[in-house]
N, C-alpha and C. Protein backbone atom coordinates (compact mmCIF):
# COMPACT_ATOMS: atom_id res chain seq x y z
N UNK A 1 132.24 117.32 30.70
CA UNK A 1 131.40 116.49 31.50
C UNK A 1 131.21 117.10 32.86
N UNK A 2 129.96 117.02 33.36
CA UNK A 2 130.06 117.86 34.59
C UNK A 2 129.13 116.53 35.68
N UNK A 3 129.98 116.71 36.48
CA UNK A 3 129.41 115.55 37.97
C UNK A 3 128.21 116.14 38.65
N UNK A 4 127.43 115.28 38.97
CA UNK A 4 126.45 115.73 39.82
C UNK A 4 126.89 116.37 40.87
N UNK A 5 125.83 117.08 41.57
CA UNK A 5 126.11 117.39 42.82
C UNK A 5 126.55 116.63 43.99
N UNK A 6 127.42 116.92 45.10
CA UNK A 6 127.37 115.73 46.36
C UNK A 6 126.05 115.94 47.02
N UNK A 7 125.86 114.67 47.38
CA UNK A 7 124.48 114.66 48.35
C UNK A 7 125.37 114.36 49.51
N UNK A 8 124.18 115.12 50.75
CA UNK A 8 124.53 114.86 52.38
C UNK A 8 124.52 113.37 52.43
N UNK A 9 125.00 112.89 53.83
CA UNK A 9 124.83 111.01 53.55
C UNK A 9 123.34 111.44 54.02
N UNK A 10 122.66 110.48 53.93
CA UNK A 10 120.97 110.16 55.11
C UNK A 10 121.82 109.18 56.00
N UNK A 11 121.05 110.10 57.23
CA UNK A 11 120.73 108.68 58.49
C UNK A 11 119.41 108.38 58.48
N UNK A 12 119.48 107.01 59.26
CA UNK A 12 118.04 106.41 59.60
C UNK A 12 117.23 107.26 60.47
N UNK A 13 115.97 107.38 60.11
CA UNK A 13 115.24 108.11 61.34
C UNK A 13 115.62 107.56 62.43
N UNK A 14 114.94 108.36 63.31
CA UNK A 14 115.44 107.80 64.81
C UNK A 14 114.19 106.91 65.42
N UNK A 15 114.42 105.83 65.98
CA UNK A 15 113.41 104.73 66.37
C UNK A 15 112.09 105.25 67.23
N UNK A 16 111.37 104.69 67.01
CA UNK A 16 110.02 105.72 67.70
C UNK A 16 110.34 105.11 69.43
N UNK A 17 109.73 105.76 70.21
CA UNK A 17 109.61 105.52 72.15
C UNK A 17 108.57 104.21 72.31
N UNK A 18 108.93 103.37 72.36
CA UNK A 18 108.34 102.14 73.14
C UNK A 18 107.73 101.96 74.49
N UNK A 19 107.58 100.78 74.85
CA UNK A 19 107.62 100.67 76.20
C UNK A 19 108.78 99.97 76.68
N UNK A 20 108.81 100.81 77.78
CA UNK A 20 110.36 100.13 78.50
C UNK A 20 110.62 98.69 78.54
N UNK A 21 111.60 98.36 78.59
CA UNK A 21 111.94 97.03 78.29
C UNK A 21 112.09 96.42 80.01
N UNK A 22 111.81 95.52 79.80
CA UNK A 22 112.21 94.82 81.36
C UNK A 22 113.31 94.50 81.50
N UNK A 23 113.93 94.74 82.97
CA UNK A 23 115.58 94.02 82.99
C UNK A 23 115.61 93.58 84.45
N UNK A 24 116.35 92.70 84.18
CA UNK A 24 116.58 91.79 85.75
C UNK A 24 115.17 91.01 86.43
N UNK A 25 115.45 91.60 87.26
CA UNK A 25 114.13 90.38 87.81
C UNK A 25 112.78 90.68 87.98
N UNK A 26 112.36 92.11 87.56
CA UNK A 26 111.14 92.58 87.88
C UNK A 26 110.58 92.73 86.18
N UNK A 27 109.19 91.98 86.72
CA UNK A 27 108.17 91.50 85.70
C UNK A 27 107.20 92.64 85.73
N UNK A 28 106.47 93.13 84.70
CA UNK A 28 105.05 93.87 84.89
C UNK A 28 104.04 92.79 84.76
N UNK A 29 103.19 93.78 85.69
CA UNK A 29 101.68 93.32 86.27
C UNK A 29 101.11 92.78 84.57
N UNK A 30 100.15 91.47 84.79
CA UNK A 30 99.21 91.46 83.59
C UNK A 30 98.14 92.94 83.48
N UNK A 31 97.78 93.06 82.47
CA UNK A 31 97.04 93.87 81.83
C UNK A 31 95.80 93.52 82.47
N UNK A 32 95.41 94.89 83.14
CA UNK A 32 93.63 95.51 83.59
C UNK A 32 93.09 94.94 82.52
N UNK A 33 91.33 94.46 82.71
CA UNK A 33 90.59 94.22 81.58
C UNK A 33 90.06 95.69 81.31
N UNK A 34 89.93 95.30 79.76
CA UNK A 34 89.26 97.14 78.62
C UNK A 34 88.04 97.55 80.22
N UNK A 35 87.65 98.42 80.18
CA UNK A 35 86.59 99.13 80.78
C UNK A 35 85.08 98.64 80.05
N UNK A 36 85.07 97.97 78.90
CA UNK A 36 83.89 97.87 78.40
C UNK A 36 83.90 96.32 77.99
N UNK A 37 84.78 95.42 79.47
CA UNK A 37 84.77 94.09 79.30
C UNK A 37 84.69 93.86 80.61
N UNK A 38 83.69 92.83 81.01
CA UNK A 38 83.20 92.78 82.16
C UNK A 38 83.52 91.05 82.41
N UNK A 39 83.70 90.48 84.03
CA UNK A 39 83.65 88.81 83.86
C UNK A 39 82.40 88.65 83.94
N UNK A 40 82.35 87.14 83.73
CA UNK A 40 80.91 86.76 84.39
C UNK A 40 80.37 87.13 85.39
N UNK A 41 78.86 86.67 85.40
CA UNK A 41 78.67 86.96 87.22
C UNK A 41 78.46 85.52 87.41
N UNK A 42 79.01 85.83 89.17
CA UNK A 42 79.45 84.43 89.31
C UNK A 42 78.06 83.77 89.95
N UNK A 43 78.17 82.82 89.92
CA UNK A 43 76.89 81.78 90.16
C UNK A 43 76.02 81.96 91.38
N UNK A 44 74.97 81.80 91.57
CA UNK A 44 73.96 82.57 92.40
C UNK A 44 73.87 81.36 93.75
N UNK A 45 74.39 81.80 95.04
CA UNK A 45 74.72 80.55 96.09
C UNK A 45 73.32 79.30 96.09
N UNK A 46 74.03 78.40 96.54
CA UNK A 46 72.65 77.40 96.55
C UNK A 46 71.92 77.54 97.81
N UNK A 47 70.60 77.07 97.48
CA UNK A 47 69.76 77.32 98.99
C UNK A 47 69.75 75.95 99.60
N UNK A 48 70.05 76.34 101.05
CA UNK A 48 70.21 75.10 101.51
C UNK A 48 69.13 74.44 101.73
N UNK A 49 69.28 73.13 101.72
CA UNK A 49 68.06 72.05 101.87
C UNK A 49 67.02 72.21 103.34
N UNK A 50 66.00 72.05 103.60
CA UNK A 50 65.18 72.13 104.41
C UNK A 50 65.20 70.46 104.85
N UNK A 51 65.35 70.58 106.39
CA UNK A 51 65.68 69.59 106.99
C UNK A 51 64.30 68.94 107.31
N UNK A 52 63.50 67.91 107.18
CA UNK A 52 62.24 66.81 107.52
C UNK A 52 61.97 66.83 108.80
N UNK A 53 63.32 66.45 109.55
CA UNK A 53 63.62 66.14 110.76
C UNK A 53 63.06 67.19 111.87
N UNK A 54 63.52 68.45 111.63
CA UNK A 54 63.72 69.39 112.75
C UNK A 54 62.27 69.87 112.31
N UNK A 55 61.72 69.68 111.54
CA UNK A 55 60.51 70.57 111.23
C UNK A 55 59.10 69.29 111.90
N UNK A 56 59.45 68.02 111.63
CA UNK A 56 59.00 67.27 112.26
C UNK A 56 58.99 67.41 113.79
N UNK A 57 60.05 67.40 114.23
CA UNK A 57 60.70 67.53 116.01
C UNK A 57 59.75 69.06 116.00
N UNK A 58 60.07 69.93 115.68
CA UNK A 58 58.76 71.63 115.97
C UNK A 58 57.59 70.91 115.71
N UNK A 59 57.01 70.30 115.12
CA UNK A 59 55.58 69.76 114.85
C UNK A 59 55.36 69.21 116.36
N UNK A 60 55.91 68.37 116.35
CA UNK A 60 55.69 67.12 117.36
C UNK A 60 55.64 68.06 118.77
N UNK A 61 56.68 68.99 119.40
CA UNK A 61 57.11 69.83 120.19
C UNK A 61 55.74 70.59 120.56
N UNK A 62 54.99 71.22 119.39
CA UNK A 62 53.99 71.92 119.29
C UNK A 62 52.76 71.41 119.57
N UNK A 63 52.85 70.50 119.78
CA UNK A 63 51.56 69.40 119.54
C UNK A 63 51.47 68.36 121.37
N UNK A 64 52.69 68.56 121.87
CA UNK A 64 52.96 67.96 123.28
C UNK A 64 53.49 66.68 123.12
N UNK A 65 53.99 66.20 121.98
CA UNK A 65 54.78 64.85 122.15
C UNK A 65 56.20 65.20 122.61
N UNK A 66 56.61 65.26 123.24
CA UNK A 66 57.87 65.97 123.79
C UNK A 66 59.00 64.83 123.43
N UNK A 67 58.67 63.42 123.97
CA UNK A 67 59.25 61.90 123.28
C UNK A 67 59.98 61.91 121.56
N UNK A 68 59.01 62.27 121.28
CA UNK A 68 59.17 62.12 119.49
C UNK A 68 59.83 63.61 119.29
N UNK A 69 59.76 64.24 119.56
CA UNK A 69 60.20 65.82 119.47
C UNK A 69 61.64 65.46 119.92
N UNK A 70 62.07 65.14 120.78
CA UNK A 70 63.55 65.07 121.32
C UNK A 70 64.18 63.94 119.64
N UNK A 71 63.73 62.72 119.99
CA UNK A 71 63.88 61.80 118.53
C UNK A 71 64.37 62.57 117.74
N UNK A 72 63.21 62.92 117.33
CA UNK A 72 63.30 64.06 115.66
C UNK A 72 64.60 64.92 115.94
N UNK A 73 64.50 65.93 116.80
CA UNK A 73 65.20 66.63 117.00
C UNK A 73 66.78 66.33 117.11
N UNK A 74 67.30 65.02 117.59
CA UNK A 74 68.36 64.37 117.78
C UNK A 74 68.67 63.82 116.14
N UNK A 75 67.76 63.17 116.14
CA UNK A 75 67.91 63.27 114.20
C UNK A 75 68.46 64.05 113.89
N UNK A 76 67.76 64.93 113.19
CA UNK A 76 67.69 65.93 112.71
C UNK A 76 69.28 66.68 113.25
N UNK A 77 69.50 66.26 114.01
CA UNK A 77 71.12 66.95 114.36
C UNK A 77 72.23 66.93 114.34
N UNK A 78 71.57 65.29 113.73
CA UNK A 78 72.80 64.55 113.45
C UNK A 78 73.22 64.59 112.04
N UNK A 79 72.34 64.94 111.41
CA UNK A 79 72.23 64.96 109.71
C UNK A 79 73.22 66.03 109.17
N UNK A 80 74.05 65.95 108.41
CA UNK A 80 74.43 66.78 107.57
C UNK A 80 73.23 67.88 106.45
């Protein structure tokens, strides 16, 4: 009767390189967005409202009511 040959033992391959593991108290940064991912664009500012008042008060101003022009104008200044 004749025995097989001895085989070498096998080891496990060796574990592939990761990314480092975190330890203690320092966290990594979130992840950059891909290069071919963009955010929204952000919303286009609002135009502000055109005031009655002050454009009234320049009318009036223009015209020589100086009375009603101050009015308007005091209005108009008071308004949000």
């Amino acid at each position: 009767m004749t025995s097989p040959p001895p085989t070498a033992p096998v080891s496990p391959p060796p574990a592939a390189p990761g990314p480092p593991q975190a330890s203690g108290q320092w966290t990594s940064l979130p992840a950059a967005p891909a290069p071919d991912q963009f955010y929204p664009p952000a919303a286009p500012p609002k135009k502000p409202d055109t005031n009655g008042f002050a454009i009234a008060s320049l009318v009036f101003a223009l015209l020589g009511g100086v009375l009603f022009a101050v009015i308007f104008g005091v209005v108009a200044h008071r308004r949000p």
